[in-house]
N, C-alpha and C. Protein backbone atom coordinates (compact mmCIF):
# COMPACT_ATOMS: atom_id res chain seq x y z
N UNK A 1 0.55 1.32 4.87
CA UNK A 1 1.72 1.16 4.04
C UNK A 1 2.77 2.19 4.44
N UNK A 2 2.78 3.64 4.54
CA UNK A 2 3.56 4.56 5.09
C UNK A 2 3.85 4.27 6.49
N UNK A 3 2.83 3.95 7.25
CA UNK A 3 3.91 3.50 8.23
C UNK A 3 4.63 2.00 8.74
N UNK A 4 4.32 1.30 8.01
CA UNK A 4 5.40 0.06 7.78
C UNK A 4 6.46 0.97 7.15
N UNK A 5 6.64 1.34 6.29
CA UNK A 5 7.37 1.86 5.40
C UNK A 5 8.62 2.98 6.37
N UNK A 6 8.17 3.55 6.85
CA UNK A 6 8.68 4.69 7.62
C UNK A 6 9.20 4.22 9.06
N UNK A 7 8.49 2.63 9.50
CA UNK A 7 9.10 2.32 10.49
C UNK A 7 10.67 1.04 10.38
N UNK A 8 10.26 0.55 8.77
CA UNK A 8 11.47 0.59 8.10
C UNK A 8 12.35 1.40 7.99
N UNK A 9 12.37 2.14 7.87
CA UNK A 9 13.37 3.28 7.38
C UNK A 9 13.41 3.67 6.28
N UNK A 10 12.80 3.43 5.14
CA UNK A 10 12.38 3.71 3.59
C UNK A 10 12.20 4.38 3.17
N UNK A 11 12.74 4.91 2.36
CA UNK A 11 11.76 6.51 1.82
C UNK A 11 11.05 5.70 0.43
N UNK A 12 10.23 6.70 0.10
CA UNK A 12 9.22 6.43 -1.19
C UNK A 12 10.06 5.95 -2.00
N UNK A 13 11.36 6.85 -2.62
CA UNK A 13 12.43 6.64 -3.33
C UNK A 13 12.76 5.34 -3.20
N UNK A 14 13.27 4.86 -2.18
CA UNK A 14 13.85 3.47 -2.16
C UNK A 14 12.75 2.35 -2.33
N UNK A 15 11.67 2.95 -1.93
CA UNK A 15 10.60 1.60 -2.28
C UNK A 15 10.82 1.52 -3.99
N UNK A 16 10.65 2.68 -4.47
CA UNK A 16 10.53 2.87 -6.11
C UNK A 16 11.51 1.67 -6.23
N UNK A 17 12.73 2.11 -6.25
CA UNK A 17 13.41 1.10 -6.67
C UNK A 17 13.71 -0.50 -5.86
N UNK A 18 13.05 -0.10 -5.09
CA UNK A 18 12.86 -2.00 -4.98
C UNK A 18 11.23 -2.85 -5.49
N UNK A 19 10.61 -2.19 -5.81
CA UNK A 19 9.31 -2.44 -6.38
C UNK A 19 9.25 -1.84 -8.17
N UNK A 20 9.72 -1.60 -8.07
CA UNK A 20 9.91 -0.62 -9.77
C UNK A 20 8.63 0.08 -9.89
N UNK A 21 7.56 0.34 -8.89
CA UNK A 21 6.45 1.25 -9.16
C UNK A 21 7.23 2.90 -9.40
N UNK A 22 6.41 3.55 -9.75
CA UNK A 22 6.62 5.21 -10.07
C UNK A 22 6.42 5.72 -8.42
N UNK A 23 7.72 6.08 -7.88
CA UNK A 23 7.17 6.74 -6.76
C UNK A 23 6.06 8.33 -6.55
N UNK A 24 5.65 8.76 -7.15
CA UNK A 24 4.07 9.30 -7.23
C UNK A 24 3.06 8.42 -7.28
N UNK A 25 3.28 6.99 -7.78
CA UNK A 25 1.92 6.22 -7.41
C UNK A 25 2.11 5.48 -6.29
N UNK A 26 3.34 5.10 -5.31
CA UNK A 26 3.66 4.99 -4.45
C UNK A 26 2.89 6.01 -3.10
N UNK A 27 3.62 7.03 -3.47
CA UNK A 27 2.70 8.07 -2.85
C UNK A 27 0.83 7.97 -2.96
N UNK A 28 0.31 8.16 -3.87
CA UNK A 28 -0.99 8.16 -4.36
C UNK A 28 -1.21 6.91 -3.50
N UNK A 29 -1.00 5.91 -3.43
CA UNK A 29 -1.22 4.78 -2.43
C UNK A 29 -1.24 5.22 -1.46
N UNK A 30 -0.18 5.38 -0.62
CA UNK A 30 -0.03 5.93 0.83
C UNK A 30 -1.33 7.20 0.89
N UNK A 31 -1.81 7.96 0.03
CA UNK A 31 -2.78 8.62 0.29
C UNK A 31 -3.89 8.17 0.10
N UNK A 32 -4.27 7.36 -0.39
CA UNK A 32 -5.64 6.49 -0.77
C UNK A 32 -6.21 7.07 -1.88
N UNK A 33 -5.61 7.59 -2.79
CA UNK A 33 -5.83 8.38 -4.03
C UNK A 33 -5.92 7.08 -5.04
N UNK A 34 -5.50 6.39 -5.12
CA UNK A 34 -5.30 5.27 -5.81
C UNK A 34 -5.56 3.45 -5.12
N UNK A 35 -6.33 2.68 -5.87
CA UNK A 35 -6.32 1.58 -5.77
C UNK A 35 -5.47 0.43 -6.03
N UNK A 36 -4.72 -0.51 -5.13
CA UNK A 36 -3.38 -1.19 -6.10
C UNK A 36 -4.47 -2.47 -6.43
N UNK A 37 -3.89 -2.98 -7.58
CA UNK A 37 -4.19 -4.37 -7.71
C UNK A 37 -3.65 -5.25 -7.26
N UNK A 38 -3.71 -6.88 -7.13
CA UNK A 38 -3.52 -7.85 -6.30
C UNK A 38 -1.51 -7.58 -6.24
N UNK A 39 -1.21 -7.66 -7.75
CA UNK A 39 -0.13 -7.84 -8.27
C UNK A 39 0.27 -6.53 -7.64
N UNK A 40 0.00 -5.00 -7.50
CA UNK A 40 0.71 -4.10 -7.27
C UNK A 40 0.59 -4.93 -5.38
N UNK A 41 0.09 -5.14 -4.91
CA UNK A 41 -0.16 -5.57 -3.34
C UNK A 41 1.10 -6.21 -3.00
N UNK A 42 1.58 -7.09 -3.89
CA UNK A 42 2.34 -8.33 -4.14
C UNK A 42 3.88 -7.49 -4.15
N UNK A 43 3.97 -6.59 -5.40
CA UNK A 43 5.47 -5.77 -5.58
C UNK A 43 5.63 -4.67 -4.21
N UNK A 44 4.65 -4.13 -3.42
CA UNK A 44 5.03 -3.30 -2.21
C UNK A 44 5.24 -4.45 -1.04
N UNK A 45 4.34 -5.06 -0.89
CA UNK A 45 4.70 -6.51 -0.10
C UNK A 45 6.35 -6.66 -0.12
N UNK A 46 6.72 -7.10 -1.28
CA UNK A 46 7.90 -7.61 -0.77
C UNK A 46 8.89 -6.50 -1.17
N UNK A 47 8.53 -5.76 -1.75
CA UNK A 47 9.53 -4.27 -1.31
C UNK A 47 9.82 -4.13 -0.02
N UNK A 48 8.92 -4.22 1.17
CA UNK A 48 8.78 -4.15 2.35
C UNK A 48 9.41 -5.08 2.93
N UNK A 49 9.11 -6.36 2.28
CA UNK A 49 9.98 -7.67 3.12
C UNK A 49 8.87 -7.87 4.40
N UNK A 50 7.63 -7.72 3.99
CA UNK A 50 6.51 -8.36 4.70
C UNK A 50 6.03 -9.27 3.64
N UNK A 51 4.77 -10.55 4.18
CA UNK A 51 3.45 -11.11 3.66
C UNK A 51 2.62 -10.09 2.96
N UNK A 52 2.07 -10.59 2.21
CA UNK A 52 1.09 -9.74 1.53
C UNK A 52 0.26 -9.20 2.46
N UNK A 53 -0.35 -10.55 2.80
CA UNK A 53 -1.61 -10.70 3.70
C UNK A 53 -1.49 -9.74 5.22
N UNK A 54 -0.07 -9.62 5.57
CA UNK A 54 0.05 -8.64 6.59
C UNK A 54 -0.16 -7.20 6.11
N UNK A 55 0.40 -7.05 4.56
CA UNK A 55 -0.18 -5.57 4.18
C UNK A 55 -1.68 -5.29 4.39
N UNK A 56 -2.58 -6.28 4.04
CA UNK A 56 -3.71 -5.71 3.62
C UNK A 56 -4.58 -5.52 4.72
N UNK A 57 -3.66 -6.69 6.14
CA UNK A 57 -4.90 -6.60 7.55
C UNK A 57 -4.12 -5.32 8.22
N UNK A 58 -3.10 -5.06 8.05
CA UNK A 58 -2.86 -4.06 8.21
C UNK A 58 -3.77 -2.59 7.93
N UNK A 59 -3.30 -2.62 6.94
CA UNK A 59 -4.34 -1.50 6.24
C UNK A 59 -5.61 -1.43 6.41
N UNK A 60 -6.24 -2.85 6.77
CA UNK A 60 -7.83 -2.56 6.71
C UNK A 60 -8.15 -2.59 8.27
N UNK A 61 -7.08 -2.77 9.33
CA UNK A 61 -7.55 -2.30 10.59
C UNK A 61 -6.83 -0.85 11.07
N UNK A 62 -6.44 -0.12 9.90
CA UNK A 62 -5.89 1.36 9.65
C UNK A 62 -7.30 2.39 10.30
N UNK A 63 -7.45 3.25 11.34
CA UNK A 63 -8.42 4.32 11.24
C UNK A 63 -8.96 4.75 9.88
N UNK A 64 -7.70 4.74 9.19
CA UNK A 64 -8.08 5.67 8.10
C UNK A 64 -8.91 5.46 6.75
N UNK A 65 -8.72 3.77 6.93
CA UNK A 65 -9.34 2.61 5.85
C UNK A 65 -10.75 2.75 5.77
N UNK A 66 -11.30 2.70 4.96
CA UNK A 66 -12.68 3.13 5.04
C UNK A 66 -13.63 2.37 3.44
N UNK A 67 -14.15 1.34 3.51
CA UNK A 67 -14.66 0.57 2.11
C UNK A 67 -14.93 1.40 1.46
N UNK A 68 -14.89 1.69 -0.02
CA UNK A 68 -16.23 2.64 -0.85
C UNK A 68 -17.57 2.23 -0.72
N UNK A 69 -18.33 3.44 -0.38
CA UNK A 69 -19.92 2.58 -0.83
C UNK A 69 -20.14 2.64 -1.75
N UNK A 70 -20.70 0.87 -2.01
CA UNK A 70 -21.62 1.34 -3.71
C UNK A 70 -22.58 0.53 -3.58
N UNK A 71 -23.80 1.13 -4.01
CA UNK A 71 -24.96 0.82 -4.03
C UNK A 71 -25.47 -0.58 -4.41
N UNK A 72 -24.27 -1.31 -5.61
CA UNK A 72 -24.92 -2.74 -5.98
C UNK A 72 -24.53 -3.35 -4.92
N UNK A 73 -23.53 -3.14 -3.74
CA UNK A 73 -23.48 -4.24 -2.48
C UNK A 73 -24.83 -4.12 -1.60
N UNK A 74 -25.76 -3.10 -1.57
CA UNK A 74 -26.35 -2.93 -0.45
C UNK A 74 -28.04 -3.87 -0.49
């Protein structure tokens, strides 16, 4: 998400106001501090002026992406 974002030209600020999220949970995203839901996926999506679906393969072929483990999947 930060770097779509940054290769936009965007700052956090301007996402805020094109998504109406709180830019600290904006942030908290970009750090993986926080989980978005479908609907938050949906308001940075087109803040961005991408597909959803490009956010998320994005992100999940990110180095940095990493599943949680939890024990009832295993």
């Amino acid at each position: 998400m930060r770097t779509i974002r940054e290769q936009l030209g965007i700052s956090q600020m301007e996402l805020h106001i094109k998504t109406g999220l709180d830019r600290t949970f904006i942030s908290d995203l970009e750090r993986g501090v926080q989980c978005p839901s479908l609907r938050t996926i949906y308001r940075v999506a087109a803040g961005l002026g991408i597909p959803p679906g490009n956010l998320v393969r994005r992100t999940a072929e990110s180095p940095h992406f990493a599943l949680p483990v939890d024990e009832a999947w295993s």
